[in-house]
Protein backbone atom coordinates (compact mmCIF):
# COMPACT_ATOMS: atom_id res chain seq x y z
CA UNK A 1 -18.56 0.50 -15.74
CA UNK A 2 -15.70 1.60 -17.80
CA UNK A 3 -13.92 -1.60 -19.99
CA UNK A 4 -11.43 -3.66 -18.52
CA UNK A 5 -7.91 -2.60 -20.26
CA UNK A 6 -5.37 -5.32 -21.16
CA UNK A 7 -2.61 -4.79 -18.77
CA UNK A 8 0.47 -6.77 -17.20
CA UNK A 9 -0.03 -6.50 -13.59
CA UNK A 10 2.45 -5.27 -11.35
CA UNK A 11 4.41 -7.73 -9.83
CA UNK A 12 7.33 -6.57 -7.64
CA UNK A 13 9.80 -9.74 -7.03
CA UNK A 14 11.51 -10.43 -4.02
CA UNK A 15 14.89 -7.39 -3.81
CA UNK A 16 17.90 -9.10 -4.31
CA UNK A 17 20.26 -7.02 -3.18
CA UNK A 18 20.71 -3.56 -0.78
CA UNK A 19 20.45 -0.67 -2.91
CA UNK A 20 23.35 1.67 -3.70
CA UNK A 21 22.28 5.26 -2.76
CA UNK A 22 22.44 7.77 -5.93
CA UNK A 23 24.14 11.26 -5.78
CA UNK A 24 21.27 12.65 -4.98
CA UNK A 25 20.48 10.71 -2.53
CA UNK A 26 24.19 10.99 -0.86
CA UNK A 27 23.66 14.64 -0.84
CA UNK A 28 20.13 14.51 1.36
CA UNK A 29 22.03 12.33 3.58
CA UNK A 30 24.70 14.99 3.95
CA UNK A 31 22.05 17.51 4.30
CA UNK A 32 20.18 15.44 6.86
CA UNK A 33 23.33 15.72 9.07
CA UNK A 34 24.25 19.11 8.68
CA UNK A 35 20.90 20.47 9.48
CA UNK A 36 20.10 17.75 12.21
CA UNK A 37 17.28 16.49 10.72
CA UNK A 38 15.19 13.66 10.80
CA UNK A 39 13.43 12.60 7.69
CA UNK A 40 9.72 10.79 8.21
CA UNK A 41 8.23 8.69 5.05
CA UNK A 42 5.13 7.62 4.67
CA UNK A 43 4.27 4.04 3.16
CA UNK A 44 3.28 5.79 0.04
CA UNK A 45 6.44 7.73 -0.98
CA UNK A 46 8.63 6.60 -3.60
CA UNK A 47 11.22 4.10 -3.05
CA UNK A 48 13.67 6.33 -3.27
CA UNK A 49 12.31 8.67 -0.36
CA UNK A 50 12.01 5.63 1.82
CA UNK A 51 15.59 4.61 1.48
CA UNK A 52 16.93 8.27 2.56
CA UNK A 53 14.18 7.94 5.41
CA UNK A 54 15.24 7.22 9.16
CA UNK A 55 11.37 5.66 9.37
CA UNK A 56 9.08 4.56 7.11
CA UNK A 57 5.46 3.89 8.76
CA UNK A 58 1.52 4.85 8.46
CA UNK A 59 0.25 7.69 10.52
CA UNK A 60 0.12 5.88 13.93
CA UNK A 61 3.69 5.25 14.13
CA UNK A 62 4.86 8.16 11.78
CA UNK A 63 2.90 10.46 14.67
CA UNK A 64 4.85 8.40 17.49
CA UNK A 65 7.51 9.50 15.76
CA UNK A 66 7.67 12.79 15.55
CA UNK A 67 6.77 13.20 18.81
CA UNK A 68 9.85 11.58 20.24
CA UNK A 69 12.12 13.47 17.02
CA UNK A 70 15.10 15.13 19.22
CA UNK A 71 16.60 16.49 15.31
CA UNK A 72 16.17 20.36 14.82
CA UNK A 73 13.99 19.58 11.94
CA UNK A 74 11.50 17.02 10.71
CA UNK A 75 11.32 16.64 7.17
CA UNK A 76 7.69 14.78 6.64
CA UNK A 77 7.90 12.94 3.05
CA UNK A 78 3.38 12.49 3.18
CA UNK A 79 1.01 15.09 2.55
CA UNK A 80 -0.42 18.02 4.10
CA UNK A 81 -1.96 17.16 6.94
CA UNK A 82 0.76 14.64 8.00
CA UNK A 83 3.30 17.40 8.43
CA UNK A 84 0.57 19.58 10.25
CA UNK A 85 0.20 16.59 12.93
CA UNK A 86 3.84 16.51 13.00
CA UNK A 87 3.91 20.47 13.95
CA UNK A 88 1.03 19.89 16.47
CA UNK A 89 2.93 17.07 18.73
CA UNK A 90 6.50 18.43 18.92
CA UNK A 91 5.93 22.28 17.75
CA UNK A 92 9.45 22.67 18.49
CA UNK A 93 10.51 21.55 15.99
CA UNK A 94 11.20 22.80 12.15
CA UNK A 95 8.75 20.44 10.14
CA UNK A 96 9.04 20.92 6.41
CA UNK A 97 7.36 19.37 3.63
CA UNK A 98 8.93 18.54 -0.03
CA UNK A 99 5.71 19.94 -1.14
CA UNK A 100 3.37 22.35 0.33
CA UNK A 101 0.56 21.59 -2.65
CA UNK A 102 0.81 18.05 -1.50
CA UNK A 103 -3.05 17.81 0.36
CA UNK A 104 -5.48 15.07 0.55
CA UNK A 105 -9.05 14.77 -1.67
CA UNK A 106 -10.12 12.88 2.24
CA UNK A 107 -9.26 15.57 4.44
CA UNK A 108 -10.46 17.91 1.48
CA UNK A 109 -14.04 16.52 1.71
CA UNK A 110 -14.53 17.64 5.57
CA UNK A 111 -13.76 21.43 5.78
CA UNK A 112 -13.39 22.70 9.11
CA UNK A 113 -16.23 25.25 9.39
CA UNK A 114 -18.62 22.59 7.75
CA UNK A 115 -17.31 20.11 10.56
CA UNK A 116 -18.00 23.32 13.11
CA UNK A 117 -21.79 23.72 12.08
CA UNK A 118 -22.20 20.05 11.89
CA UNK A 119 -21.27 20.58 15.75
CA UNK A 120 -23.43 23.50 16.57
CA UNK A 121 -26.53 21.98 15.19
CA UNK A 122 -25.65 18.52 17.29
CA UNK A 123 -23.62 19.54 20.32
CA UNK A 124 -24.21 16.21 22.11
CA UNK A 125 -22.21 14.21 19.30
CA UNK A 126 -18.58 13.13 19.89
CA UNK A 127 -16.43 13.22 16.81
CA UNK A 128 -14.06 10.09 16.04
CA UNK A 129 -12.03 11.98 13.42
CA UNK A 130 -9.65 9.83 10.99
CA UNK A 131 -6.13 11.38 11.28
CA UNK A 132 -6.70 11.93 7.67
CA UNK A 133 -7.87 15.75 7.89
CA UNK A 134 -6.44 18.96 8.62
CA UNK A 135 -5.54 20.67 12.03
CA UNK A 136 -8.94 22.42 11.73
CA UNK A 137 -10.90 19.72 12.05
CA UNK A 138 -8.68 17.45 14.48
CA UNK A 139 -9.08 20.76 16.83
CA UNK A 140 -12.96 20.12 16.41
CA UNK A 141 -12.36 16.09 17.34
CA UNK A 142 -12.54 14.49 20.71
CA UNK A 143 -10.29 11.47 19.42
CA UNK A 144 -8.46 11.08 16.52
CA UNK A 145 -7.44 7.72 15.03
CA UNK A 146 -5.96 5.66 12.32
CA UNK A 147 -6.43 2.61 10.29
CA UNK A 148 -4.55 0.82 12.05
CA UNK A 149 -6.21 1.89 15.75
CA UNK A 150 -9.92 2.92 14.76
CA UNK A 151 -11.71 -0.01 16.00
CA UNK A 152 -9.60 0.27 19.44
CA UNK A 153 -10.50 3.81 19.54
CA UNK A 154 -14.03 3.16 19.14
CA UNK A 155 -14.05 0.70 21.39
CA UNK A 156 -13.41 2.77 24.04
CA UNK A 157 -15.99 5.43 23.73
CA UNK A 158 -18.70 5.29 26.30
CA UNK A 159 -21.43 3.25 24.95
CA UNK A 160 -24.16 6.01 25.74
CA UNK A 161 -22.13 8.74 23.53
CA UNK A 162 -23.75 9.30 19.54
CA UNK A 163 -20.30 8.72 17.41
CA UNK A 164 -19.66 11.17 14.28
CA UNK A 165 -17.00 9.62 12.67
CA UNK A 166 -15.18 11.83 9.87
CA UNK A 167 -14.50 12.13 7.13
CA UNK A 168 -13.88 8.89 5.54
CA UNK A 169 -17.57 7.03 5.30
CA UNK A 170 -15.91 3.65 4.26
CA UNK A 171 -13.87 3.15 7.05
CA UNK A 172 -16.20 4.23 9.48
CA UNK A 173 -18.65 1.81 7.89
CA UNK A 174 -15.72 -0.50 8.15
CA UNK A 175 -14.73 -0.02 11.77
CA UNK A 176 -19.05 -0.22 12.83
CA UNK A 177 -19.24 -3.53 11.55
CA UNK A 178 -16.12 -4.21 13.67
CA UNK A 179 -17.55 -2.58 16.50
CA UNK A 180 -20.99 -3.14 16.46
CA UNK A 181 -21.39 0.45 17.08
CA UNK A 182 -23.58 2.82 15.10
CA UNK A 183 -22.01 5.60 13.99
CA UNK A 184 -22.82 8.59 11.60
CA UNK A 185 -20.81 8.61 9.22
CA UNK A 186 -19.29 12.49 7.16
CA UNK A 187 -19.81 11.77 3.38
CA UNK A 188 -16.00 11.42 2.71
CA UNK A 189 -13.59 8.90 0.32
CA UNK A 190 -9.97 8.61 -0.57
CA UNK A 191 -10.30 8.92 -4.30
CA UNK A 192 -7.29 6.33 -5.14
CA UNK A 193 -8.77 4.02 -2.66
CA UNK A 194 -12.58 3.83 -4.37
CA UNK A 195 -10.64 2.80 -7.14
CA UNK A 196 -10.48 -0.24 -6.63
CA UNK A 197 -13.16 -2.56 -8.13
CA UNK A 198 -14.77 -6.06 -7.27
CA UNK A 199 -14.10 -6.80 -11.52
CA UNK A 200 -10.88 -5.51 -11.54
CA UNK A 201 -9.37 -7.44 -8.19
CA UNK A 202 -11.45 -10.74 -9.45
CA UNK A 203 -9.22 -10.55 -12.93
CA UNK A 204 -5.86 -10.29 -10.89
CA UNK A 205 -6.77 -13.39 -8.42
CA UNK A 206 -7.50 -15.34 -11.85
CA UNK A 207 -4.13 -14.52 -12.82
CA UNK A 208 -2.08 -15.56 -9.63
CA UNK A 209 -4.96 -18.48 -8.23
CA UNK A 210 -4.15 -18.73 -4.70
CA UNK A 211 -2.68 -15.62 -3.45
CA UNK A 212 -4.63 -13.77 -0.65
CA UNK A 213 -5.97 -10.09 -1.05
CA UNK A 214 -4.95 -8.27 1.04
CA UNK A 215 -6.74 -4.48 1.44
CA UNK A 216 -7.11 -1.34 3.02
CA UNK A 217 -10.52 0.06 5.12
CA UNK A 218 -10.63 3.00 2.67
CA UNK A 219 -11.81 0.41 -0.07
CA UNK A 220 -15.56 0.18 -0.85
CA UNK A 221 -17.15 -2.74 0.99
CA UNK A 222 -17.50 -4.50 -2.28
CA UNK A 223 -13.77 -4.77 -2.65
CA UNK A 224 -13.20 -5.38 1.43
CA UNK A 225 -15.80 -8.17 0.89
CA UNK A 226 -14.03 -10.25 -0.96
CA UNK A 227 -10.52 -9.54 0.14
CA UNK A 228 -9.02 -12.73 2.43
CA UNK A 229 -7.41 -9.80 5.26
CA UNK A 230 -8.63 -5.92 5.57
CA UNK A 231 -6.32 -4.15 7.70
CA UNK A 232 -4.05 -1.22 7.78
CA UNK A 233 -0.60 -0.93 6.11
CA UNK A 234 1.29 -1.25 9.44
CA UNK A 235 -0.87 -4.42 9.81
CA UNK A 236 -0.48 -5.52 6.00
CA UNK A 237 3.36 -5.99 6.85
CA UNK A 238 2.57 -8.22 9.34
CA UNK A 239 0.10 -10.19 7.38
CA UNK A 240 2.84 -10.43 4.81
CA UNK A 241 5.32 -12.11 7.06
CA UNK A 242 2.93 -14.13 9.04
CA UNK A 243 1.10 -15.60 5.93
CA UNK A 244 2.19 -18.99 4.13
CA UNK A 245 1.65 -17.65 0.73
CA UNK A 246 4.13 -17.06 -1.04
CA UNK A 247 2.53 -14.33 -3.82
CA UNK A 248 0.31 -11.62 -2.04
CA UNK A 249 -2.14 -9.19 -3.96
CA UNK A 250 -2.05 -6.12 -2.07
CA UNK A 251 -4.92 -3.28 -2.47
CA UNK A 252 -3.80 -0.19 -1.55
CA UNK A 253 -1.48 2.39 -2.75
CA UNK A 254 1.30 1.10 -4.83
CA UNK A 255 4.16 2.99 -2.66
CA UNK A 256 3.40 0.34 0.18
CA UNK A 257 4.75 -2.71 -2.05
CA UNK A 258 8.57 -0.85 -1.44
CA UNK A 259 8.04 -1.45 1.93
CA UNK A 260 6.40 -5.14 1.77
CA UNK A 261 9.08 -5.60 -0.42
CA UNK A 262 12.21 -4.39 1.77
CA UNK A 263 10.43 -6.01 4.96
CA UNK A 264 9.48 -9.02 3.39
CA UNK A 265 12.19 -9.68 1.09
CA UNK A 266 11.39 -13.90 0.39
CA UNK A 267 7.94 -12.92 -1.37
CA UNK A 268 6.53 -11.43 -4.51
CA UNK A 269 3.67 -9.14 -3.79
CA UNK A 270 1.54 -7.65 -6.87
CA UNK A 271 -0.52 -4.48 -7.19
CA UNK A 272 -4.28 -4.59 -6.76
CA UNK A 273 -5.23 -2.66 -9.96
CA UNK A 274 -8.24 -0.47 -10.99
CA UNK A 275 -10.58 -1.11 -13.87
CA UNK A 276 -7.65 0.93 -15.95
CA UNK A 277 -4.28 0.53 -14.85
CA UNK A 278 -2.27 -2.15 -13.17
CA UNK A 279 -1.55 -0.41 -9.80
CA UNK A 280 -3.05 2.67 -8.07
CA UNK A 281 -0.68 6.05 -6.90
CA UNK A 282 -1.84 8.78 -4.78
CA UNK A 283 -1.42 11.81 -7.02
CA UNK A 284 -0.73 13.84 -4.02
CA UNK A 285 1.71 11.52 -2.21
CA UNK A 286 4.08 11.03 -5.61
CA UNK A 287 4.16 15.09 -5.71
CA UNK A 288 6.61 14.58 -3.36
CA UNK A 289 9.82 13.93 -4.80
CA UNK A 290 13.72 13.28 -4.52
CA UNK A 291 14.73 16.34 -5.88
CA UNK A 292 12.13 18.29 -3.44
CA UNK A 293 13.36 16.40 -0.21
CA UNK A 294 16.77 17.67 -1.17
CA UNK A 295 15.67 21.10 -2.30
CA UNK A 296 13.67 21.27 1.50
CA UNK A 297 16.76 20.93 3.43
CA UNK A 298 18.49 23.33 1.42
CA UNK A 299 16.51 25.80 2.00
CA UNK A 300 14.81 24.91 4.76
CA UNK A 301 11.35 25.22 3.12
CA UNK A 302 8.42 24.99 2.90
CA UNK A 303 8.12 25.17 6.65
CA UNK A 304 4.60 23.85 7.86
CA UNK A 305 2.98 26.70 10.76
CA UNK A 306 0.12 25.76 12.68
CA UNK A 307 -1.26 28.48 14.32
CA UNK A 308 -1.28 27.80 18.77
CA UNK A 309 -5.31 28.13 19.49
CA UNK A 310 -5.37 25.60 16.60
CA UNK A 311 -2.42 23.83 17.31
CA UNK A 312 -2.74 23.36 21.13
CA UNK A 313 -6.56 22.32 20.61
CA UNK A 314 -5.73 19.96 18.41
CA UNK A 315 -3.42 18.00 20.69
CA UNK A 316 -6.00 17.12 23.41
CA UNK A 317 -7.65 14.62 20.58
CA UNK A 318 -4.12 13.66 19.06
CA UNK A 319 -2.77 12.86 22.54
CA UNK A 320 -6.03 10.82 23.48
CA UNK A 321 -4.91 8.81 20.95
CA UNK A 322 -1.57 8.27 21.57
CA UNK A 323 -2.63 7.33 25.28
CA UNK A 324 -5.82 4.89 24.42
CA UNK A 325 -3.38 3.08 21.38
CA UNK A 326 -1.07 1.88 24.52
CA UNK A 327 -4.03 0.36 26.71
């Protein structure tokens, strides 16, 4: 195990005061008007994404919303496969994204035609896919689901029916033990989640004695084990507001402690860091950034195209989704 580096953690305070917007942030807010767009931001973006952003939410409610967007355009601030779902519920719309290189190392590790011969060789199997992975493979998925929703969607999956659940093993391993259900699980991680280690989340709680840890499902099970709430970042706001602590340790990607903070403004929240820094960014969410969210709606690109066998077989798990998450 690599040596614990001497850090100062990362401790955002409670804000203050609103934020003033910045030129550049004036001008996307012109843009947004003129091109009648709607802008979408991911938990993990930048503060200065999520202030231009007309909502700010994980992939449950970011795919609510863009299926209800009535804007000519939806400009997803996430990654790859975020705009793709975007394209796939309201392909009406123009979807752009700041930054077409901006993928995903989870949806990465579960290639479509591997998913596809996975299938063929087990026909019988019904696939629970995270909606961390490309169009590809959601087309390939009987239900998709999030962090926030997995154990609900699993819940309702006839008990008789063998459950692939792709591609991220450690919430799947996760949402079994919250199920009870047995599940095979597609050999997948978020790298910036597995980050995270028992040592290095011990060494913060000795620092601020008495503030829960609070973490995602895409952590280990070492990390989830000792963590005083495991839940989703929709559900981590709502842990934040709900809980009598004051300081929170929060172990997920850093981007979520804008949100925390702007949502839960009378609390301090600090970083859960790795074994060598003192918080943990997606390198693929920060690609995205102010400059390219202007740049997109000046030139209307890059525009996201899912192609319609894909796109419209995609849906049927999508929709599931959206229809089981209101039962």
């Amino acid at each position: 195990m690599p040596a614990v580096l001497n850090y100062e953690p990362l401790v955002l305070l409670p804000r203050r005061e609103a934020p003033k917007f910045t030129p550049i942030q004036e001008e996307i807010l012109a843009l947004k008007r003129e091109r009648n767009a709607v802008i979408l931001a991911h938990n993990y973006q930048i503060e200065a994404i999520q202030q231009v952003a007309d909502y700010v939410g994980d992939s449950l409610g970011l795919s609510y919303q863009a299926q209800s967007a009535k804007a000519d355009v939806i400009l997803f601030c996430g990654v790859h496969f975020m705009a793709e779902t975007a394209k796939i519920v309201n392909p009406g719309r123009t979807v752009l994204l700041p930054d077409l290189d901006a993928g995903c190392s989870l949806s990465d590790s579960c290639p479509a035609d591997r998913l596809a011969a996975y299938k063929a060789a087990n026909p019988n199997v019904y696939v629970v896919a995270y909606i961390n992975c490309s169009a590809g493979v959601k087309a390939l998925s009987d239900v998709i689901c999030t962090s926030g929703n997995a154990v609900k969607m699993v819940n309702q999956i006839p008990a008789d029916r063998d459950i692939l659940f792709v591609p991220d093993q450690n919430l799947g391993q996760w949402v079994s033990q919250k199920t009870g259900r047995q599940m095979r699980l597609w050999p997948g991680s978020c790298y910036a989640h597995v980050m995270f280690t028992v040592q290095a989340i011990e060494k913060v709680r000795a620092q601020f004695p008495g503030a829960p840890v609070v973490a995602h499902p895409e952590c280990v099970q070492a990390v989830r084990d000792i963590a005083d709430e495991v839940c989703s970042t929709e559900l981590m706001v709502k842990f934040a507001k709900e809980t009598p602590a004051d300081r929170i340790i929060v172990v997920t990607e850093s981007g979520m402690l804008h949100r925390l903070r702007k949502e839960v403004p009378h609390k301090t929240f600090i970083a859960g860091p790795t074994d060598t820094c003192a918080c943990n960014d997606c390198r693929f969410m920060k690609m995205n950034t102010i400059e390219k969210v202007r740049d997109a709606l000046k030139t209307m690109s890059p525009e996201i195209d899912v192609p319609e066998p894909i796109r419209s077989a995609a849906l049927v798990p999508i929709q599931r989704m959206l229809d089981w998450s209101k039962r």
